[in-house]
Protein backbone atom coordinates (compact mmCIF):
# COMPACT_ATOMS: atom_id res chain seq x y z
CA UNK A 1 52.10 -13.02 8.94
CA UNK A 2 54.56 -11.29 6.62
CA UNK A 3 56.39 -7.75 7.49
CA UNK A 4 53.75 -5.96 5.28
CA UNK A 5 50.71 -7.10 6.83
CA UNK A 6 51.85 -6.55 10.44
CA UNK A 7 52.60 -3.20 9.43
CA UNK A 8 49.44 -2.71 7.81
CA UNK A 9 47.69 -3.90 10.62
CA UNK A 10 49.19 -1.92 13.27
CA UNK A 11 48.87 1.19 11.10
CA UNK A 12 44.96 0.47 11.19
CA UNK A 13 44.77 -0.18 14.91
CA UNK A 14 46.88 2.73 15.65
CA UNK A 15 44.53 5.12 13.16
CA UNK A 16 40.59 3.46 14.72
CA UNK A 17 42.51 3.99 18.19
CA UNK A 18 43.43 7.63 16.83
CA UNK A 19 39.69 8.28 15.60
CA UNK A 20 38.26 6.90 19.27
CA UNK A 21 40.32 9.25 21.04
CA UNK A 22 39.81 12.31 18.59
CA UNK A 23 35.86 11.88 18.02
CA UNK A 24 35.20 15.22 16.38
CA UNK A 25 36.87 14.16 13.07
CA UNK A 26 34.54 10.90 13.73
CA UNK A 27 31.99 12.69 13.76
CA UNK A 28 33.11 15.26 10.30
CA UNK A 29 33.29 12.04 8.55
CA UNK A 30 29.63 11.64 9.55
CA UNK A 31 28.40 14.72 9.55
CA UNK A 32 29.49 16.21 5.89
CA UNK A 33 27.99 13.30 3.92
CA UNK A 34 24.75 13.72 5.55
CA UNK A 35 24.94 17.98 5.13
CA UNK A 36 25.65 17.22 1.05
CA UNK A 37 22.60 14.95 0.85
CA UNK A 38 20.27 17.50 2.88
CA UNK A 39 22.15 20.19 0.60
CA UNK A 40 21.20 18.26 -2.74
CA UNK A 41 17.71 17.37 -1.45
CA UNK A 42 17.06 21.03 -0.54
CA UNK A 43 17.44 21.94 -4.75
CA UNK A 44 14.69 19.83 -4.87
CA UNK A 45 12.23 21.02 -1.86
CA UNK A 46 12.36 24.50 -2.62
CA UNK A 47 10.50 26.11 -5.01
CA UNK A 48 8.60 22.91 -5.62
CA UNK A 49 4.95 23.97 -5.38
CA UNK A 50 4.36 27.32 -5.52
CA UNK A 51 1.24 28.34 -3.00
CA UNK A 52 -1.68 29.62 -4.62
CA UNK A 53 -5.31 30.27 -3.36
CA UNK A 54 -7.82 28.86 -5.21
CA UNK A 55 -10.90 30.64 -5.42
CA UNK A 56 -14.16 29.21 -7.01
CA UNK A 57 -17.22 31.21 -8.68
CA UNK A 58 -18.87 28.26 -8.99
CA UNK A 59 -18.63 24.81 -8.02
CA UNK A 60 -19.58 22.89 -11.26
CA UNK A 61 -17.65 19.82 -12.89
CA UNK A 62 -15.97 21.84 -15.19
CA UNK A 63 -14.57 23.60 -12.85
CA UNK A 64 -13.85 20.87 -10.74
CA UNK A 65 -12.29 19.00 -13.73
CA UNK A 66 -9.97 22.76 -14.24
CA UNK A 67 -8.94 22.15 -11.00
CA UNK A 68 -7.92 18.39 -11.29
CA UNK A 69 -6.22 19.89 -14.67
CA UNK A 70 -4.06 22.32 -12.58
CA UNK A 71 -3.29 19.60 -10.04
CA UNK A 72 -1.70 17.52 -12.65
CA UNK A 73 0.35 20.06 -14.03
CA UNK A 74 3.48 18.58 -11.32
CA UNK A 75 5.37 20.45 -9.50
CA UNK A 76 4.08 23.48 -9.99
CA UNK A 77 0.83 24.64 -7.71
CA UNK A 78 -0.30 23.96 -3.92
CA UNK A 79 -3.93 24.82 -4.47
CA UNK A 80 -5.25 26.37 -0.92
CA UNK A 81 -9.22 26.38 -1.63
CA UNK A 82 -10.76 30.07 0.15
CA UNK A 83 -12.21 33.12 -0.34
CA UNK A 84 -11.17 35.79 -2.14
CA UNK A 85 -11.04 38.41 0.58
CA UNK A 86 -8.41 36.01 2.78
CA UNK A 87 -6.54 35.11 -0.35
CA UNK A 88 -6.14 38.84 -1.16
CA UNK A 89 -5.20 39.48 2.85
CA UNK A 90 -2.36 35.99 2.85
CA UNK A 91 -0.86 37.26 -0.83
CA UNK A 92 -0.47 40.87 0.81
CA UNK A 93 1.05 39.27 4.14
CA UNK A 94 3.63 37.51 1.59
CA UNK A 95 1.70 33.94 2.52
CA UNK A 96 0.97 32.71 -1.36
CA UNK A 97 2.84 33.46 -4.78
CA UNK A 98 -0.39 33.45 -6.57
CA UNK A 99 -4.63 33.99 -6.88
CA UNK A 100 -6.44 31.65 -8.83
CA UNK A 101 -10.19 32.86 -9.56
CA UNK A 102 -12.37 30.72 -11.75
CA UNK A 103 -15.33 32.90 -12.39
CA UNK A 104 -18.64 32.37 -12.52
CA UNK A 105 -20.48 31.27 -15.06
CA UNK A 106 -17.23 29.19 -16.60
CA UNK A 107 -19.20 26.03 -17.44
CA UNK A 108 -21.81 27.76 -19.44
CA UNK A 109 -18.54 29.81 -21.02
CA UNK A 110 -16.70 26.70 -22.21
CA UNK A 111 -19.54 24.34 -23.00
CA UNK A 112 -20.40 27.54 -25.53
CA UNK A 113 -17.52 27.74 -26.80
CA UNK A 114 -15.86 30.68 -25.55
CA UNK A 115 -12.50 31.77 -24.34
CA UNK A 116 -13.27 31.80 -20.38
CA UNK A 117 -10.48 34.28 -18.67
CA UNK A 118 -9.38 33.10 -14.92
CA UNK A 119 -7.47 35.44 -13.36
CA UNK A 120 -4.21 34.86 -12.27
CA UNK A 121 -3.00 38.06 -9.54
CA UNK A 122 0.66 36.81 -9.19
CA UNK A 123 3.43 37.68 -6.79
CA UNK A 124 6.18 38.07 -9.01
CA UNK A 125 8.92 38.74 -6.80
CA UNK A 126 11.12 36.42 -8.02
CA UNK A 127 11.35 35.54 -11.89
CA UNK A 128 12.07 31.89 -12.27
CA UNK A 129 8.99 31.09 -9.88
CA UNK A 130 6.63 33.53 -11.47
CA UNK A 131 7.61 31.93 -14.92
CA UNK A 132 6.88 28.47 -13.54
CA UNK A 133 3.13 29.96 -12.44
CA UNK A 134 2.75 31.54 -15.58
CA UNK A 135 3.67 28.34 -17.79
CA UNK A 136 1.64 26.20 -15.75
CA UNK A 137 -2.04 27.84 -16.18
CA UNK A 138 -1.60 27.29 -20.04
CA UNK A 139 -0.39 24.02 -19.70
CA UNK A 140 -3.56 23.25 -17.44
CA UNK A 141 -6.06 24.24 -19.94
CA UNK A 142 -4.65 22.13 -22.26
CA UNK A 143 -4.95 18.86 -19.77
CA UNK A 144 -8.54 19.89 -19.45
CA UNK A 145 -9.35 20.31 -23.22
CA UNK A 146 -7.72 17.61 -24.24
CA UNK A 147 -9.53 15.71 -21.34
CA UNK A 148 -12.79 17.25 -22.36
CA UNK A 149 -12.70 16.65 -25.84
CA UNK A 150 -13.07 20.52 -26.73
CA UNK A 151 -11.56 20.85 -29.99
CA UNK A 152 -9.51 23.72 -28.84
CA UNK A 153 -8.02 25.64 -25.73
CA UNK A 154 -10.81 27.55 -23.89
CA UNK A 155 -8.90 28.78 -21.28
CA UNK A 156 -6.90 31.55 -20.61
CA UNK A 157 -5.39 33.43 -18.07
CA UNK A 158 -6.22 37.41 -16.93
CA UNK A 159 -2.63 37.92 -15.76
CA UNK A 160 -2.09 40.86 -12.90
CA UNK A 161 1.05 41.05 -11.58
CA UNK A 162 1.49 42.09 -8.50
CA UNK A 163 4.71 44.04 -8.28
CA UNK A 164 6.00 46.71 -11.58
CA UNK A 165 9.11 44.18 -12.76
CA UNK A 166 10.34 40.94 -12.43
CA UNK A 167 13.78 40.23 -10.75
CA UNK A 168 15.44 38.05 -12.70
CA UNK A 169 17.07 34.93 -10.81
CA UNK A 170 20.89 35.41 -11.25
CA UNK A 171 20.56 39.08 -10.13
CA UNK A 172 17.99 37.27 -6.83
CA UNK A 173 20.71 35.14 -6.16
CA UNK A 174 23.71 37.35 -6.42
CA UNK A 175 22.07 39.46 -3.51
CA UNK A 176 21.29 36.31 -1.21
CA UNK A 177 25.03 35.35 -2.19
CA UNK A 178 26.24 38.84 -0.60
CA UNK A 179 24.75 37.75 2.56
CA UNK A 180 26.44 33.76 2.34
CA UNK A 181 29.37 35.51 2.26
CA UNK A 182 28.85 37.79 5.18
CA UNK A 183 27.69 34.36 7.45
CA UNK A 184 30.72 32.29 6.33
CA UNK A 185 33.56 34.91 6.45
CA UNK A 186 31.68 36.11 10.00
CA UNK A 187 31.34 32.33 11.64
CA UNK A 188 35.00 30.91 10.25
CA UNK A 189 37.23 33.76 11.19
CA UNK A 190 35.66 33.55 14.11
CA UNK A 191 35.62 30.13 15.04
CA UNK A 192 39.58 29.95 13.38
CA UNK A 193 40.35 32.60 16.21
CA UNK A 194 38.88 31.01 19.45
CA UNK A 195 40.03 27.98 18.56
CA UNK A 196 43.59 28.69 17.74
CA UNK A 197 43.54 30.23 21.64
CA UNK A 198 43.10 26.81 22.98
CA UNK A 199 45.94 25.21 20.17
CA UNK A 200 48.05 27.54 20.41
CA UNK A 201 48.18 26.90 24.77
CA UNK A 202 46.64 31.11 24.59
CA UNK A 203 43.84 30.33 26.68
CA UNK A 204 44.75 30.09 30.02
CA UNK A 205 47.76 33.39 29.73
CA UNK A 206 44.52 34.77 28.51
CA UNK A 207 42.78 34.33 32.08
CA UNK A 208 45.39 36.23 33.97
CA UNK A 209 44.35 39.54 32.06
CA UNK A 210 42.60 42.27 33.79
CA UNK A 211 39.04 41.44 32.49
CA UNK A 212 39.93 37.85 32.07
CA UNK A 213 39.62 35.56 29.26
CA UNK A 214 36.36 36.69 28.43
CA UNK A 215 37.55 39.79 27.50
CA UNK A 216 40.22 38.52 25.58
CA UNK A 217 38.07 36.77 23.08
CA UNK A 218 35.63 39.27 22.63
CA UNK A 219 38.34 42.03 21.52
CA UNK A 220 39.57 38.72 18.91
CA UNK A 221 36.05 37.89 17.65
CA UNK A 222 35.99 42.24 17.26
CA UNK A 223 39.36 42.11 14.96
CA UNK A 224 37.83 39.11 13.12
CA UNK A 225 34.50 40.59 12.71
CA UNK A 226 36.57 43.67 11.01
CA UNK A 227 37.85 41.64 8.42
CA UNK A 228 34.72 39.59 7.86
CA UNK A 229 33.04 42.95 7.19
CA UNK A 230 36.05 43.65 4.46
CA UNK A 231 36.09 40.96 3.21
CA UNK A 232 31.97 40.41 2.50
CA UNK A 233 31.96 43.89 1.30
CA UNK A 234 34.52 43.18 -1.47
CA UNK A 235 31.29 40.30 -2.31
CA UNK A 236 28.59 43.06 -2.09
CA UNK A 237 30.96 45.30 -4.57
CA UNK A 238 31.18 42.51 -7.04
CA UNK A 239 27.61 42.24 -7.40
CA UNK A 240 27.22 45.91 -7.39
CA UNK A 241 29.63 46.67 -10.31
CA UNK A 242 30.42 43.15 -11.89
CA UNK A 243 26.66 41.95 -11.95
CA UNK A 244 25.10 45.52 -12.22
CA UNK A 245 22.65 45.01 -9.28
CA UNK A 246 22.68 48.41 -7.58
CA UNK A 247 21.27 49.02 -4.65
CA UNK A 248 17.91 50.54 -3.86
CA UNK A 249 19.08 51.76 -0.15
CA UNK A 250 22.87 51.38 -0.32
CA UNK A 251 22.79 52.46 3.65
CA UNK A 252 21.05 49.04 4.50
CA UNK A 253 23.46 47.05 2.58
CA UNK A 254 26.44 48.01 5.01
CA UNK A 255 24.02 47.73 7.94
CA UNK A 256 22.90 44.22 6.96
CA UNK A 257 26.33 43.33 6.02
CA UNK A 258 27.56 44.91 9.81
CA UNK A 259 25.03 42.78 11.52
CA UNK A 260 25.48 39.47 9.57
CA UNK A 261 28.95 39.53 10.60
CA UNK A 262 28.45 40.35 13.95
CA UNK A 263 25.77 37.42 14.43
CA UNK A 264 27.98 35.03 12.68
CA UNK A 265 31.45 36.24 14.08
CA UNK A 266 29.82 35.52 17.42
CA UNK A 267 28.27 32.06 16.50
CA UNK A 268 31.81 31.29 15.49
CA UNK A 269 33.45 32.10 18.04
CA UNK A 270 31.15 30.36 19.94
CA UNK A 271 31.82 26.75 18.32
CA UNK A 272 35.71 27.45 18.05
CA UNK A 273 35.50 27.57 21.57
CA UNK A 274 33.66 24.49 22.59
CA UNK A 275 36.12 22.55 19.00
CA UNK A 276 39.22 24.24 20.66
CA UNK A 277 40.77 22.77 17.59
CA UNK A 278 41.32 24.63 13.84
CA UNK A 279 40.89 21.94 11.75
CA UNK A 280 37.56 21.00 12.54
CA UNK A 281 36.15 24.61 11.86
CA UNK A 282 36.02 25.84 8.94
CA UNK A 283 34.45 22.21 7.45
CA UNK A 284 32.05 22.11 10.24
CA UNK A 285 30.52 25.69 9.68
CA UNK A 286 30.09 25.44 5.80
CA UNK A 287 28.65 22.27 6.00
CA UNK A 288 26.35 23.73 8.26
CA UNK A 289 25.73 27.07 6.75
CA UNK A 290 25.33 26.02 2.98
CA UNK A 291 22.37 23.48 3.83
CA UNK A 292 20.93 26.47 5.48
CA UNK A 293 21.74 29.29 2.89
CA UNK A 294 19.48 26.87 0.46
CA UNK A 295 16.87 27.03 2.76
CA UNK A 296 17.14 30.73 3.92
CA UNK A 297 15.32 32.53 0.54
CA UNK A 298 18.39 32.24 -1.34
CA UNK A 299 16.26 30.66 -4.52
CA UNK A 300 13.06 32.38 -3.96
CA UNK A 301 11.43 33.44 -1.18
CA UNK A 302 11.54 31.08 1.64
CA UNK A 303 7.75 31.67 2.25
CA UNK A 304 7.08 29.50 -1.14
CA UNK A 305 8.94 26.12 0.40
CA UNK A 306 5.73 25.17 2.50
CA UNK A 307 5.60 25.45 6.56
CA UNK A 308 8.27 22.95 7.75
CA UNK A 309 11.24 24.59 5.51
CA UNK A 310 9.53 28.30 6.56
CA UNK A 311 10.25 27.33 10.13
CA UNK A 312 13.23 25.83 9.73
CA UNK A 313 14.58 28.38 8.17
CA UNK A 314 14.66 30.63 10.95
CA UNK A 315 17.03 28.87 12.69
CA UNK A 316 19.90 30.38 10.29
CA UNK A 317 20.95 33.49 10.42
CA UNK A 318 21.19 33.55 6.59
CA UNK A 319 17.57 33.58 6.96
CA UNK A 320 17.48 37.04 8.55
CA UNK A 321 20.35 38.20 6.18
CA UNK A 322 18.62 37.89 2.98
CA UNK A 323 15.39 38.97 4.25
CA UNK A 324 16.51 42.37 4.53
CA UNK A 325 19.56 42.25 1.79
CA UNK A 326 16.85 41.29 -0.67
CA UNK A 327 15.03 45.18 0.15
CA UNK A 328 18.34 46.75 0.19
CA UNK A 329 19.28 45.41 -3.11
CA UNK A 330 16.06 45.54 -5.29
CA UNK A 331 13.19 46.85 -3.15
CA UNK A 332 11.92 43.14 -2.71
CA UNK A 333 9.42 42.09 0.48
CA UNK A 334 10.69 38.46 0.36
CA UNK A 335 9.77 37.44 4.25
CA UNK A 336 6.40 37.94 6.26
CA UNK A 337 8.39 39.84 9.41
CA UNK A 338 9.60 43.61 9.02
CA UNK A 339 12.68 44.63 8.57
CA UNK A 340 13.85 46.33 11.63
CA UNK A 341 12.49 42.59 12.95
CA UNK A 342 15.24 41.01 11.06
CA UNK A 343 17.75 43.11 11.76
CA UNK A 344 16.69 42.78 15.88
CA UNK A 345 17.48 39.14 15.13
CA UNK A 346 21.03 39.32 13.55
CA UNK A 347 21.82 41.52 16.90
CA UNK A 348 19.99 39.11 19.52
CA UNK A 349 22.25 36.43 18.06
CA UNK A 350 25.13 37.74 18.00
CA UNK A 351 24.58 39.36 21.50
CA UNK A 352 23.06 35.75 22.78
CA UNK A 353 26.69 34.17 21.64
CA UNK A 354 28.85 36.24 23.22
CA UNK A 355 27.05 36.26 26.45
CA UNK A 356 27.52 32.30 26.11
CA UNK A 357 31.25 32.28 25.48
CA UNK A 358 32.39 32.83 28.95
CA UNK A 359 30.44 29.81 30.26
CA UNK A 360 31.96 27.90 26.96
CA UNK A 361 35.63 29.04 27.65
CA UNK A 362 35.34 28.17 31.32
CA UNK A 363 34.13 24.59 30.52
């Protein structure tokens, strides 16, 4: 075996040795792959089908063939057959983006001839979902002429919307970015902190304080949850001046930005000190977080993504973040619990993490 193949072969033994003993960058090389393919697929889940309540007059083939006509129109309805006065109760409880009605008497209406109206009562809290609802009605009622053989469209929709305005998507997700900021700034400054304690051979002066290393780490994870607020702000500033989004209740942007930190801050701190290295930190949090931002409301609201993604969801506390910075920014209802709810969550979970660090530290 020649000089350069020895060498290259103890340089690979010496680096798999290297990745056996240090498994956490193992496990990054695993890990961050996986997190960009759920990220990718995630563009792709939400805002897929937008749930609508399907309510029929009458239960005739023509409306049954409407109905097959609005199936096929992809990607754009999950019809939810009931009546009207639960549809009306689930769109007010933020359950559906939309009510379909097909009235009675539509068969007799298009085998006549006439222009039949079904009314469309639409939650347009968010613009490029409410445009997708809106195209698609259209769009069905020409699948089920041309399927029909009607020589023209007689369909159309008796739009209502159900809020004054439309927020339009860039100024949606400029407000869910304000709260991404808050999480990441929040979890790696405080993750980068904890951990340096342990790298930096911190930790164990830290023990011989007076209310040990507990207390140590909580007055870091304070200092870093300082400058996470500063630094988020200067995000919620940028979309306040530089994207002209201003604030309905300006007071609930600095709360929601003061609890966001403080929940992720925590969480941080938390993970830096069960890593107990820097490196790992930073990549391990935003690969975490950004999967979850897209699957927090960030797009639309997170009601719209069906029940699995809903629940989900909740895990994150993006999730509670943009839930309220949604209100604070443009008056928006985007998520079926109430504010102060949200808020009580961002709190618990910061709270819940520092009560756990002690027992982490200790390990």
């Amino acid at each position: 075996m020649s000089s350069w193949w020895r060498a290259f072969d103890g340089g690979l033994r010496t680096q798999l040795r290297s990745f056996l003993r240090t498994p956490m960058t193992a496990f990054l090389v695993l890990i961050l792959p996986i997190n960009l393919l759920l990220l990718l697929s995630l563009f792709a889940l939400t805002g897929y089908n937008a749930p609508t309540a399907l309510v029929m007059g009458e239960d005739t083939a023509a409306a049954r063939s409407y109905v097959e006509a609005l199936e096929d129109t992809h990607n754009s309805f999950e019809l939810r057959p009931m009546d009207l006065a639960t549809a009306q109760d689930q769109l007010k409880r933020a359950r559906l983006v939309a009510i379909l009605e097909i009235p009675p008497g539509f068969e007799a209406g298009v085998q006549a001839g006439h222009t039949v109206p079904v009314n469309l009562t639409l939650d347009n809290v968010n613009l490029d979902m409410a445009e997708d609802v809106r195209r698609a009605v259209p769009a069905a009622a020409v699948i089920f002429a041309a399927r029909n053989a009607f020589p023209e469209v007689r369909i159309e929709a008796d739009l209502r919307n159900l809020l004054p305005r439309d927020t339009g998507y860039v100024q949606y997700l400029g407000v869910s970015a304000v709260a991404l900021a808050a999480c990441i700034a929040g979890a790696v400054l405080g993750g980068t902190v904890t951990a340096r304690e342990w790298e930096l051979g911190t930790a164990r002066l830290s023990q011989l304080a007076p209310g040990g290393a507990a207390a140590v780490l909580a007055g870091r994870l304070a200092a870093a949850a300082v400058a996470g607020v500063v630094a988020s702000s200067v995000t919620a500033l940028i979309v306040w001046f530089g994207y002209s989004v201003h604030p309905v209740h300006p007071l609930e942007v600095g709360l929601t930005l003061v609890a966001t930190v403080f929940a992720c801050t925590m969480l941080g701190g938390l993970v830096g000190a069960g890593l107990r290295r820097v490196m790992p930190v930073a990549p391990l949090l935003i690969g975490t977080l950004l999967p979850f931002y897209l699957d927090s409301g960030a797009l639309e609201p997170q009601r719209f993504d069906g029940e699995w993604l809903f629940a989900l969801a909740h895990l994150s506390p993006t999730y509670y973040s943009v839930g309220v910075m949604e209100h604070a920014y443009h008056g928006l209802v985007v998520t079926p619990e109430p504010r102060w709810l949200l808020l009580l969550a961002l709190v618990a979970i910061g709270l819940a993490s520092l009560a756990a660090l002690p027992r982490v530290a200790r390990r």
